[in-house]
PDB file of N, CA and C in Angstrom:
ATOM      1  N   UNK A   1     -13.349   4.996   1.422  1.00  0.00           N
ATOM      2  CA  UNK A   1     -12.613   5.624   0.344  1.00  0.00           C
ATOM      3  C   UNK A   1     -11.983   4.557  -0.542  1.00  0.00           C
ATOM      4  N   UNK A   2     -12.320   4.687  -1.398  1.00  0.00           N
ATOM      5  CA  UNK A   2     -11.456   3.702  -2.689  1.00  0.00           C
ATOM      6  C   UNK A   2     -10.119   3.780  -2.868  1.00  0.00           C
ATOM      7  N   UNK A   3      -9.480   3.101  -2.776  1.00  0.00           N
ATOM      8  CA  UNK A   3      -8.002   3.299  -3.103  1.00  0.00           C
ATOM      9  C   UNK A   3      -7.420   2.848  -4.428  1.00  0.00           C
ATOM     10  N   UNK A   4      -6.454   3.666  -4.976  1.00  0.00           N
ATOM     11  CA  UNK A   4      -5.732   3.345  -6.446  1.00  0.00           C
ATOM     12  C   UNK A   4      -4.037   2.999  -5.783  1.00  0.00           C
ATOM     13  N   UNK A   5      -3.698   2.360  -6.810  1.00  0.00           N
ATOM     14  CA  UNK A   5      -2.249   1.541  -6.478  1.00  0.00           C
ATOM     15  C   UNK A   5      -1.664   2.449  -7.257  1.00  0.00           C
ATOM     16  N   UNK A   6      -0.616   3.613  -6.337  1.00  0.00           N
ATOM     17  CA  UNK A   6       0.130   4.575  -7.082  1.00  0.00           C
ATOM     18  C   UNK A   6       1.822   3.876  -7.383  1.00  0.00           C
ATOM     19  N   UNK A   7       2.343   3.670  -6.764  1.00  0.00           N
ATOM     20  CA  UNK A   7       4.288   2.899  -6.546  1.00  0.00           C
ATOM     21  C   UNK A   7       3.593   1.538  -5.513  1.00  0.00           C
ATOM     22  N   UNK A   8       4.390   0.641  -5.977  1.00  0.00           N
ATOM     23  CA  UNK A   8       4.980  -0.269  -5.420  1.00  0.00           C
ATOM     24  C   UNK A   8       6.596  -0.278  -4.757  1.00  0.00           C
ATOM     25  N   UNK A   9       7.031  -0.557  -4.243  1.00  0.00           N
ATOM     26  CA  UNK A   9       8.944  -0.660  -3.857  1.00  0.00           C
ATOM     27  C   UNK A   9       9.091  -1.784  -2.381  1.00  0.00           C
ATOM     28  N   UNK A  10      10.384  -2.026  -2.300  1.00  0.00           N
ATOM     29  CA  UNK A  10      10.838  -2.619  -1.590  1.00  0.00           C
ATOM     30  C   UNK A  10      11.310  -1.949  -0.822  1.00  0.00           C
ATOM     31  N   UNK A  11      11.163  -2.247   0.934  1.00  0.00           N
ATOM     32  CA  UNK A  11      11.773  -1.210   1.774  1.00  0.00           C
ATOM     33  C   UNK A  11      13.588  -0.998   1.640  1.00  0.00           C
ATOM     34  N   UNK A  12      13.651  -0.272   2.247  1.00  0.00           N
ATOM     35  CA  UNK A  12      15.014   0.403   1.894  1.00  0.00           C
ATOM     36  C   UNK A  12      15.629  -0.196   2.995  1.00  0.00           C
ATOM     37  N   UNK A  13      15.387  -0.556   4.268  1.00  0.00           N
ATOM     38  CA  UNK A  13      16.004  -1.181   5.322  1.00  0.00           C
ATOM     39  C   UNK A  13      15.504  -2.671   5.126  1.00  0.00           C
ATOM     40  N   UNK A  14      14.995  -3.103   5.068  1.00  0.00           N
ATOM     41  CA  UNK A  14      14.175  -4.405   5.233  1.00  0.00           C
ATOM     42  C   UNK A  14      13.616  -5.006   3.712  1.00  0.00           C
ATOM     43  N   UNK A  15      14.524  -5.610   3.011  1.00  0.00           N
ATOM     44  CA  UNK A  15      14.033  -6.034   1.292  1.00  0.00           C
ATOM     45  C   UNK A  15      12.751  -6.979   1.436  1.00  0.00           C
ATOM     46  N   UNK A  16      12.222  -7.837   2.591  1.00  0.00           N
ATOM     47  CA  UNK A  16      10.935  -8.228   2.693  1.00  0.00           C
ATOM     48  C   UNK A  16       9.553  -7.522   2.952  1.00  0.00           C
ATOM     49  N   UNK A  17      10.258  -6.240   3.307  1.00  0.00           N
ATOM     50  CA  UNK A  17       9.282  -4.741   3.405  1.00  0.00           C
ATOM     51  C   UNK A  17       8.696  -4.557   2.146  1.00  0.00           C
ATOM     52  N   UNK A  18       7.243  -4.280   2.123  1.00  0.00           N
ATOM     53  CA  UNK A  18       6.624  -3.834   1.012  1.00  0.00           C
ATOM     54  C   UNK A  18       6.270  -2.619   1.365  1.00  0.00           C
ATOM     55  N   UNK A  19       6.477  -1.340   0.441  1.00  0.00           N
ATOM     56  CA  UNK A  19       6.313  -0.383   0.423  1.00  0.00           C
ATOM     57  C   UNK A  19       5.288   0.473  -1.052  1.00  0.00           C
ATOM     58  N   UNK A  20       4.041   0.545  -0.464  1.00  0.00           N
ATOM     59  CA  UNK A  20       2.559   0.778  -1.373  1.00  0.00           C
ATOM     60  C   UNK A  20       2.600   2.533  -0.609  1.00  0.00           C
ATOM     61  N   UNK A  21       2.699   2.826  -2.199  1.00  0.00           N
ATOM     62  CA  UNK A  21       1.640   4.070  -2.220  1.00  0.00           C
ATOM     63  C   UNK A  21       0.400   4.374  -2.709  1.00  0.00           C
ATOM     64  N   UNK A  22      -0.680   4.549  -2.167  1.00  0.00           N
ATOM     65  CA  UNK A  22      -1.986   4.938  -2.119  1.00  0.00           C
ATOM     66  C   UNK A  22      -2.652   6.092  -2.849  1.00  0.00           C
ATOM     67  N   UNK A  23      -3.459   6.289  -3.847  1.00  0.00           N
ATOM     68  CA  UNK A  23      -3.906   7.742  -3.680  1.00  0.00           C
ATOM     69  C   UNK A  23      -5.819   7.089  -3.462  1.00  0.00           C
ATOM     70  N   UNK A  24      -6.010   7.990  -2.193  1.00  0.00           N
ATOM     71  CA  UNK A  24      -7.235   7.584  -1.591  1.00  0.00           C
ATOM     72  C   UNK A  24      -8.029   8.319  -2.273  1.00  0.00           C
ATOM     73  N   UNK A  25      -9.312   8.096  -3.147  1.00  0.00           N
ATOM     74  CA  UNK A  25     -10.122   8.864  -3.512  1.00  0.00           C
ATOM     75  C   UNK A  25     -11.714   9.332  -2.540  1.00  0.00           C
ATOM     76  N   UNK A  26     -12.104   9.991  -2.375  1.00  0.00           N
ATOM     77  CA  UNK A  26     -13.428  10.258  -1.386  1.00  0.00           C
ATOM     78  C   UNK A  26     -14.417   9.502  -2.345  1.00  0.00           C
ATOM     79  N   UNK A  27     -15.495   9.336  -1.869  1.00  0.00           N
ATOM     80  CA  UNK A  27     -16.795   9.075  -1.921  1.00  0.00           C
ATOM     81  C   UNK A  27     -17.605  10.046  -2.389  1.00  0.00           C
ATOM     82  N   UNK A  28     -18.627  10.351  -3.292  1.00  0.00           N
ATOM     83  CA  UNK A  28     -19.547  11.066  -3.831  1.00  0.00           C
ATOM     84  C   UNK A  28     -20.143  12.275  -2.352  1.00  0.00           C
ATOM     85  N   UNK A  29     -20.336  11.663  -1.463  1.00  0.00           N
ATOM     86  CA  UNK A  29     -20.705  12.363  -0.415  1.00  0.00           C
ATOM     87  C   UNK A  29     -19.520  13.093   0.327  1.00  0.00           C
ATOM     88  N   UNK A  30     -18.682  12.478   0.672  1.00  0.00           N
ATOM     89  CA  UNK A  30     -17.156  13.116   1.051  1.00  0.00           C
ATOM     90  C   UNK A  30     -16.558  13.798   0.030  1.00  0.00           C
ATOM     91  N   UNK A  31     -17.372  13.975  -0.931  1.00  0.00           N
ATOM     92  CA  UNK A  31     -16.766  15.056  -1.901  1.00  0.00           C
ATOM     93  C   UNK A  31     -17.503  16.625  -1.773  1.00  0.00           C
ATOM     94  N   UNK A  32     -19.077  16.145  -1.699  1.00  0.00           N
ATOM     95  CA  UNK A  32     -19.706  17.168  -0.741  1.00  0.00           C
ATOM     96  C   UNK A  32     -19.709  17.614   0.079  1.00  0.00           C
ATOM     97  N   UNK A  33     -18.818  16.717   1.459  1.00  0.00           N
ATOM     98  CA  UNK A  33     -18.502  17.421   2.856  1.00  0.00           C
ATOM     99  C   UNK A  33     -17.583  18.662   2.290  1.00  0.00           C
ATOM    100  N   UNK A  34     -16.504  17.861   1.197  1.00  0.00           N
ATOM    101  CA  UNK A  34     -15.205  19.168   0.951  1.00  0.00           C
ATOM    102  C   UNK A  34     -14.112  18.356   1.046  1.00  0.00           C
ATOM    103  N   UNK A  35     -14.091  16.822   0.965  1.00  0.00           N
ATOM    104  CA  UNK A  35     -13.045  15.866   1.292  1.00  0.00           C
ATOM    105  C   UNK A  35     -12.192  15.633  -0.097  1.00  0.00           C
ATOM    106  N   UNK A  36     -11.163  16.009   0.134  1.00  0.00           N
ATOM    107  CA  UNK A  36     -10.331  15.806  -1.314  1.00  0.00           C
ATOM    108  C   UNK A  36      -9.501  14.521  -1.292  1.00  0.00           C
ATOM    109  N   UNK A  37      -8.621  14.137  -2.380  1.00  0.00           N
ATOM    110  CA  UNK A  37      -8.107  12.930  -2.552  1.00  0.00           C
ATOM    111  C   UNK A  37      -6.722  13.080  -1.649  1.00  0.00           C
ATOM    112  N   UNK A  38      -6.313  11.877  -1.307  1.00  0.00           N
ATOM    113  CA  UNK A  38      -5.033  11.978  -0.333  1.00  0.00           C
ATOM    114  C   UNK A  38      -3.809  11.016  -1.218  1.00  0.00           C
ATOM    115  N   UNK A  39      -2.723  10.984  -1.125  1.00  0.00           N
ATOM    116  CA  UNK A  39      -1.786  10.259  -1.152  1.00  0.00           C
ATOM    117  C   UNK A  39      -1.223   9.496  -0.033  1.00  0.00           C
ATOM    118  N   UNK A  40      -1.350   8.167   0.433  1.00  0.00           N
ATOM    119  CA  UNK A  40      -0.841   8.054   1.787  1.00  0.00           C
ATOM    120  C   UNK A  40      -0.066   7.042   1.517  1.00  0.00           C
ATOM    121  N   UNK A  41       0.938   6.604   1.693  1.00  0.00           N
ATOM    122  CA  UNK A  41       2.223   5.667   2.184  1.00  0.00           C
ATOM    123  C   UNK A  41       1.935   4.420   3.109  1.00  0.00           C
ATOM    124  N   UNK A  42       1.955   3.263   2.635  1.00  0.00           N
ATOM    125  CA  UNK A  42       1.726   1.933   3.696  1.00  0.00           C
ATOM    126  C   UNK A  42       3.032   1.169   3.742  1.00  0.00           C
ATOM    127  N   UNK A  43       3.991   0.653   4.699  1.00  0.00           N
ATOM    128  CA  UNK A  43       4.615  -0.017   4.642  1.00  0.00           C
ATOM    129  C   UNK A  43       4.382  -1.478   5.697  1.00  0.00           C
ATOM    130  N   UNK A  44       4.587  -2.723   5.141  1.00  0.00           N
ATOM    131  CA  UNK A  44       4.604  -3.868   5.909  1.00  0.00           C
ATOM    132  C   UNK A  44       4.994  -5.337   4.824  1.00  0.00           C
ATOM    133  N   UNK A  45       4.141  -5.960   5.677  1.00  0.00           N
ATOM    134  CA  UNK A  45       4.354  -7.386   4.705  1.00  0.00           C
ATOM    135  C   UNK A  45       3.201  -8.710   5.921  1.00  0.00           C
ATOM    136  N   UNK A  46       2.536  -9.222   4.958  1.00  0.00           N
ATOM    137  CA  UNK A  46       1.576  -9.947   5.459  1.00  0.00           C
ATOM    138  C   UNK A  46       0.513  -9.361   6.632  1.00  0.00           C
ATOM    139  N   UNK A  47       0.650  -9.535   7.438  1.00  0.00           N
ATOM    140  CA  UNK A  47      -0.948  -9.124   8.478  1.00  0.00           C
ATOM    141  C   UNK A  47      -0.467  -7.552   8.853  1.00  0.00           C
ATOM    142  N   UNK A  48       0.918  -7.441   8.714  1.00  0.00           N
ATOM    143  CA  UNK A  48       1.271  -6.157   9.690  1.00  0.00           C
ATOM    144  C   UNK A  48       1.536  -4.867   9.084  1.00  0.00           C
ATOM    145  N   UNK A  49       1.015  -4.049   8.484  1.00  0.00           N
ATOM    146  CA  UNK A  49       0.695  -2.701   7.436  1.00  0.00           C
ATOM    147  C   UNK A  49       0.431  -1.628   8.934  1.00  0.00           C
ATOM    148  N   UNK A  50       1.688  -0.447   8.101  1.00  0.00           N
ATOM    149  CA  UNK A  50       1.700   0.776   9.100  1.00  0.00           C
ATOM    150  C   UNK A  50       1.636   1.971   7.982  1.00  0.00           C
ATOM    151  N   UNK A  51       0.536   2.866   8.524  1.00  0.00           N
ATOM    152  CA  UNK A  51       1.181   3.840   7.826  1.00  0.00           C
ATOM    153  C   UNK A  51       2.585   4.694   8.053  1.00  0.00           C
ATOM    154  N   UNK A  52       3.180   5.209   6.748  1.00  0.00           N
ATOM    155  CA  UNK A  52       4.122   6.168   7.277  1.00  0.00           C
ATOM    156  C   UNK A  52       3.916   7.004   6.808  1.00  0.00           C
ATOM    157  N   UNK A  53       4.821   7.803   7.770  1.00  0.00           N
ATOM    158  CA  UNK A  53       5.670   8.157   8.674  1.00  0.00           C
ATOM    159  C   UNK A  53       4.987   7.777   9.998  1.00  0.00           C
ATOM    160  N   UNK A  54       3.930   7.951  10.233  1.00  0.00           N
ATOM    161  CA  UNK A  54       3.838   8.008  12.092  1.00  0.00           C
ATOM    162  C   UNK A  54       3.695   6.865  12.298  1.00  0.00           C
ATOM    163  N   UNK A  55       3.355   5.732  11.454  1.00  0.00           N
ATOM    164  CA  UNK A  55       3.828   4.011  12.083  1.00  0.00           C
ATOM    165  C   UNK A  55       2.298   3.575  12.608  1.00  0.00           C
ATOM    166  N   UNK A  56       1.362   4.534  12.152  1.00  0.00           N
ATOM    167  CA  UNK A  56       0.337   3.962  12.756  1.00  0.00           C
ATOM    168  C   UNK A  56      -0.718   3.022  12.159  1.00  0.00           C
ATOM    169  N   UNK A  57      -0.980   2.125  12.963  1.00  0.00           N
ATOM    170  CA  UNK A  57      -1.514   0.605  12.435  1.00  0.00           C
ATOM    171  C   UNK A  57      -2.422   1.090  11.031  1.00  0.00           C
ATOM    172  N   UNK A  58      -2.561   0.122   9.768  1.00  0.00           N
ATOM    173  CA  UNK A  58      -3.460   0.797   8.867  1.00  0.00           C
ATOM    174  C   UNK A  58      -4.719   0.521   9.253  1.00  0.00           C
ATOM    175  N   UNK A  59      -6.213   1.265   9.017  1.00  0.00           N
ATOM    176  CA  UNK A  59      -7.614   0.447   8.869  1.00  0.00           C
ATOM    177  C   UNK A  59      -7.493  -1.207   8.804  1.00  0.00           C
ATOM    178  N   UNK A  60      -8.437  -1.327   9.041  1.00  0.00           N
ATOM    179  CA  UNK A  60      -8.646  -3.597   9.103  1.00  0.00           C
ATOM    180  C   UNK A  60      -8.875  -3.696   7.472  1.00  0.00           C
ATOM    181  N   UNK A  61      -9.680  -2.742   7.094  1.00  0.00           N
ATOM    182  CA  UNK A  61     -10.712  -3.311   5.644  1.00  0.00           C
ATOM    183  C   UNK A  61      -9.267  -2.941   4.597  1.00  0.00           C
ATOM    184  N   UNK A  62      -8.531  -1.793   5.049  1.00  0.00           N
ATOM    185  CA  UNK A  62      -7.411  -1.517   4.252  1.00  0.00           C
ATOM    186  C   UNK A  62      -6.408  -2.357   4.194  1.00  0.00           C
ATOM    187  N   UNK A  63      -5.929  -3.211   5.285  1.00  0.00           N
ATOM    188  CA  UNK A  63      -5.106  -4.062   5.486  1.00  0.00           C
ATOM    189  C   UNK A  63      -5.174  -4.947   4.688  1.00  0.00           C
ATOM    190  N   UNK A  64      -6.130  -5.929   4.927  1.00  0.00           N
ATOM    191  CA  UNK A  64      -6.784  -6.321   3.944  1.00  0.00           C
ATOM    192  C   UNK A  64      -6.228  -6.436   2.431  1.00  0.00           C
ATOM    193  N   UNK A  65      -6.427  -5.088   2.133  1.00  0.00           N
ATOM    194  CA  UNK A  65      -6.489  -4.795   0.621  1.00  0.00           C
ATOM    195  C   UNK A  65      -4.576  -5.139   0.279  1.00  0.00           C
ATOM    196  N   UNK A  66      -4.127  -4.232   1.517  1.00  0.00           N
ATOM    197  CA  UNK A  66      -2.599  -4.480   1.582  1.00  0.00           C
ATOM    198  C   UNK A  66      -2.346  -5.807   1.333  1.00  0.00           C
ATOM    199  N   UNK A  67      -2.590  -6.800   2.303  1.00  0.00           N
ATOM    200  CA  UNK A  67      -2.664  -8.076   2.773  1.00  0.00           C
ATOM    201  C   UNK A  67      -2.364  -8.869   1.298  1.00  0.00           C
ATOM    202  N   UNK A  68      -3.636  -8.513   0.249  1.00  0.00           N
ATOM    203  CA  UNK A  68      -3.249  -9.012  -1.054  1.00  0.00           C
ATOM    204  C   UNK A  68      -3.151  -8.388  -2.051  1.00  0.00           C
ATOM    205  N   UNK A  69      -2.045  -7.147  -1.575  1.00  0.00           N
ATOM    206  CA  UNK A  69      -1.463  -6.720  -2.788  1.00  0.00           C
ATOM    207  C   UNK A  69       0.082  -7.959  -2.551  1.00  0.00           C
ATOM    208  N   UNK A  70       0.002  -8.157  -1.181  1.00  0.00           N
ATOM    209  CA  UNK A  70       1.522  -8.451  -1.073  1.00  0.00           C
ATOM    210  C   UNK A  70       1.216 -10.231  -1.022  1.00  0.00           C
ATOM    211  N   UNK A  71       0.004 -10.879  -0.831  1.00  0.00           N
ATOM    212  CA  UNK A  71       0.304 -12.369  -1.269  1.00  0.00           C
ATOM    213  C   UNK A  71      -0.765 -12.670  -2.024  1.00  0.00           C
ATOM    214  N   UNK A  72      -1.793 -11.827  -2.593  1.00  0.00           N
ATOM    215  CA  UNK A  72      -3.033 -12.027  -3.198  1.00  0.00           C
ATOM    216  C   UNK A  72      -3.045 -12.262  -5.275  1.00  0.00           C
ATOM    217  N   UNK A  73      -3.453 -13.704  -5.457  1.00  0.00           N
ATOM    218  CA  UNK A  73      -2.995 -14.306  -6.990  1.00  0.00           C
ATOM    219  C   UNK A  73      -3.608 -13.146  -8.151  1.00  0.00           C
ATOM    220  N   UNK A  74      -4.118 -12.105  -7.541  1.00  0.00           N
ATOM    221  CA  UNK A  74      -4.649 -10.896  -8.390  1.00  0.00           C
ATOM    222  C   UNK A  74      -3.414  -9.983  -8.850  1.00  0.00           C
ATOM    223  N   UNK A  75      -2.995 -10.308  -7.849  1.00  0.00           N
ATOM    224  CA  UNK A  75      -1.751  -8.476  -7.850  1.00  0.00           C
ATOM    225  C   UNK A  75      -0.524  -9.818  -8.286  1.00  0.00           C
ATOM    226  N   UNK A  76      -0.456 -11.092  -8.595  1.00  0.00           N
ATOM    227  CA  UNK A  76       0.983 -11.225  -9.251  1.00  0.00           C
ATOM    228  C   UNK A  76       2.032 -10.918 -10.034  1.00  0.00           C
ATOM    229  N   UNK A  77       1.229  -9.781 -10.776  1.00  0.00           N
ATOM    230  CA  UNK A  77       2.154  -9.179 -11.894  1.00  0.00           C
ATOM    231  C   UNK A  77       2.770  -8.079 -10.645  1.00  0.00           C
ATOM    232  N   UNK A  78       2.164  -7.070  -9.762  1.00  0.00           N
ATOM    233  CA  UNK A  78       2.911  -6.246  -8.862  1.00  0.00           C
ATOM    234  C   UNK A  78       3.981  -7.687  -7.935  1.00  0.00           C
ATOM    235  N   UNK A  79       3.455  -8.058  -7.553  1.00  0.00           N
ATOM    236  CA  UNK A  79       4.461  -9.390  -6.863  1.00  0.00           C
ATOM    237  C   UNK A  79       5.676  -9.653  -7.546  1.00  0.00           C
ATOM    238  N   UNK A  80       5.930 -10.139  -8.668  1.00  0.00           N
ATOM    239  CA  UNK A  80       6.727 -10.294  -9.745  1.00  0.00           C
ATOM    240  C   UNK A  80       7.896  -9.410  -9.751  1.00  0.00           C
ATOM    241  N   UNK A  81       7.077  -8.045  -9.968  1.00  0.00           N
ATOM    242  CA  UNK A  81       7.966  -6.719 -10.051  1.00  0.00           C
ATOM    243  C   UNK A  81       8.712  -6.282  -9.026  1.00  0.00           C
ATOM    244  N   UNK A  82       8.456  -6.676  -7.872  1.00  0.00           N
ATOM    245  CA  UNK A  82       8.838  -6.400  -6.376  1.00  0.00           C
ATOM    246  C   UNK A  82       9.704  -7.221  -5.771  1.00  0.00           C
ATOM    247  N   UNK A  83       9.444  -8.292  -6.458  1.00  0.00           N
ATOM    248  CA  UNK A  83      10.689  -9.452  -6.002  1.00  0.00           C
ATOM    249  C   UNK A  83      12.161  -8.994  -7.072  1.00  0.00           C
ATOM    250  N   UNK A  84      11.580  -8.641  -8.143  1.00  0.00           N
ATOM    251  CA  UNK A  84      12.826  -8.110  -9.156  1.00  0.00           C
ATOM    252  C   UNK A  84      13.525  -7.024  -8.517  1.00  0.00           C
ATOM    253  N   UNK A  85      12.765  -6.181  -8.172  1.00  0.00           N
ATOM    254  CA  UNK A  85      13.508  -4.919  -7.421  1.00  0.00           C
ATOM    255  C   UNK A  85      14.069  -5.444  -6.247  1.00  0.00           C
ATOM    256  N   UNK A  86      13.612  -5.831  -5.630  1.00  0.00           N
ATOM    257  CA  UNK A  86      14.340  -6.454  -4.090  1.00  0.00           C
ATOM    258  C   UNK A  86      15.687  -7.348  -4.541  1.00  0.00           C
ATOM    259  N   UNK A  87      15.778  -8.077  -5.761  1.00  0.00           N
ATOM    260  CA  UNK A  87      17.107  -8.531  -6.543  1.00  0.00           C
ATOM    261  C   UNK A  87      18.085  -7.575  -6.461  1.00  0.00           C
ATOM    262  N   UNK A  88      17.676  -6.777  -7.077  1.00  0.00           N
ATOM    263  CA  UNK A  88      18.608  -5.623  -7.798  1.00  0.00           C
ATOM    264  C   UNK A  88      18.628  -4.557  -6.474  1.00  0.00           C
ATOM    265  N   UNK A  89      18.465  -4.243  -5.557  1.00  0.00           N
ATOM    266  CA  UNK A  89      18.672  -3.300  -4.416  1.00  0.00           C
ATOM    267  C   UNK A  89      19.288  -4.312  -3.415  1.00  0.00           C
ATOM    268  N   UNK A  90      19.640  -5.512  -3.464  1.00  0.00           N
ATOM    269  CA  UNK A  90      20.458  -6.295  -2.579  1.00  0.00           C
ATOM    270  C   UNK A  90      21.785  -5.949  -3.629  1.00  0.00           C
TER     271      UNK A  90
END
């Protein structure tokens, strides 16, 4: 499933917490099973991405993607923005 970068934020307990929201889109064929788009919630920072609420470990290939939203020289403009907010919520 392809994923789109819905919010970025800084965790609310933990300001080194990155907090990504997801909206997962299906696949041409998973659209034919009947598979619709999801919104899902990732929180972590470097190797360690959980989904929430139930805390459970994310996919490897998704991690990944997490992995460099949060140190990857592509996503620096989201990086940028996230360190600003983590300013201003301390």
């Amino acid at each position: 499933m392809p994923a789109q970068i819905v919010k970025v934020s800084p965790g609310k307990i933990d300001p080194e917490c990155m907090e990504v929201t997801l909206r997962m889109l299906p696949s041409k064929l998973e659209q034919l099973l009947g598979k619709r788009e999801a919104i899902e919630i990732y929180k972590g920072q470097g190797n360690d991405w959980y989904k929430y609420p139930c805390f459970t470990p994310a996919p490897t290939k998704l991690a990944r993607f997490l992995k460099s939203i949060y140190r990857g020289w592509e996503f620096r403009h989201i990086q940028y923005q996230f360190k600003l907010n983590g300013r201003r919520a301390s």
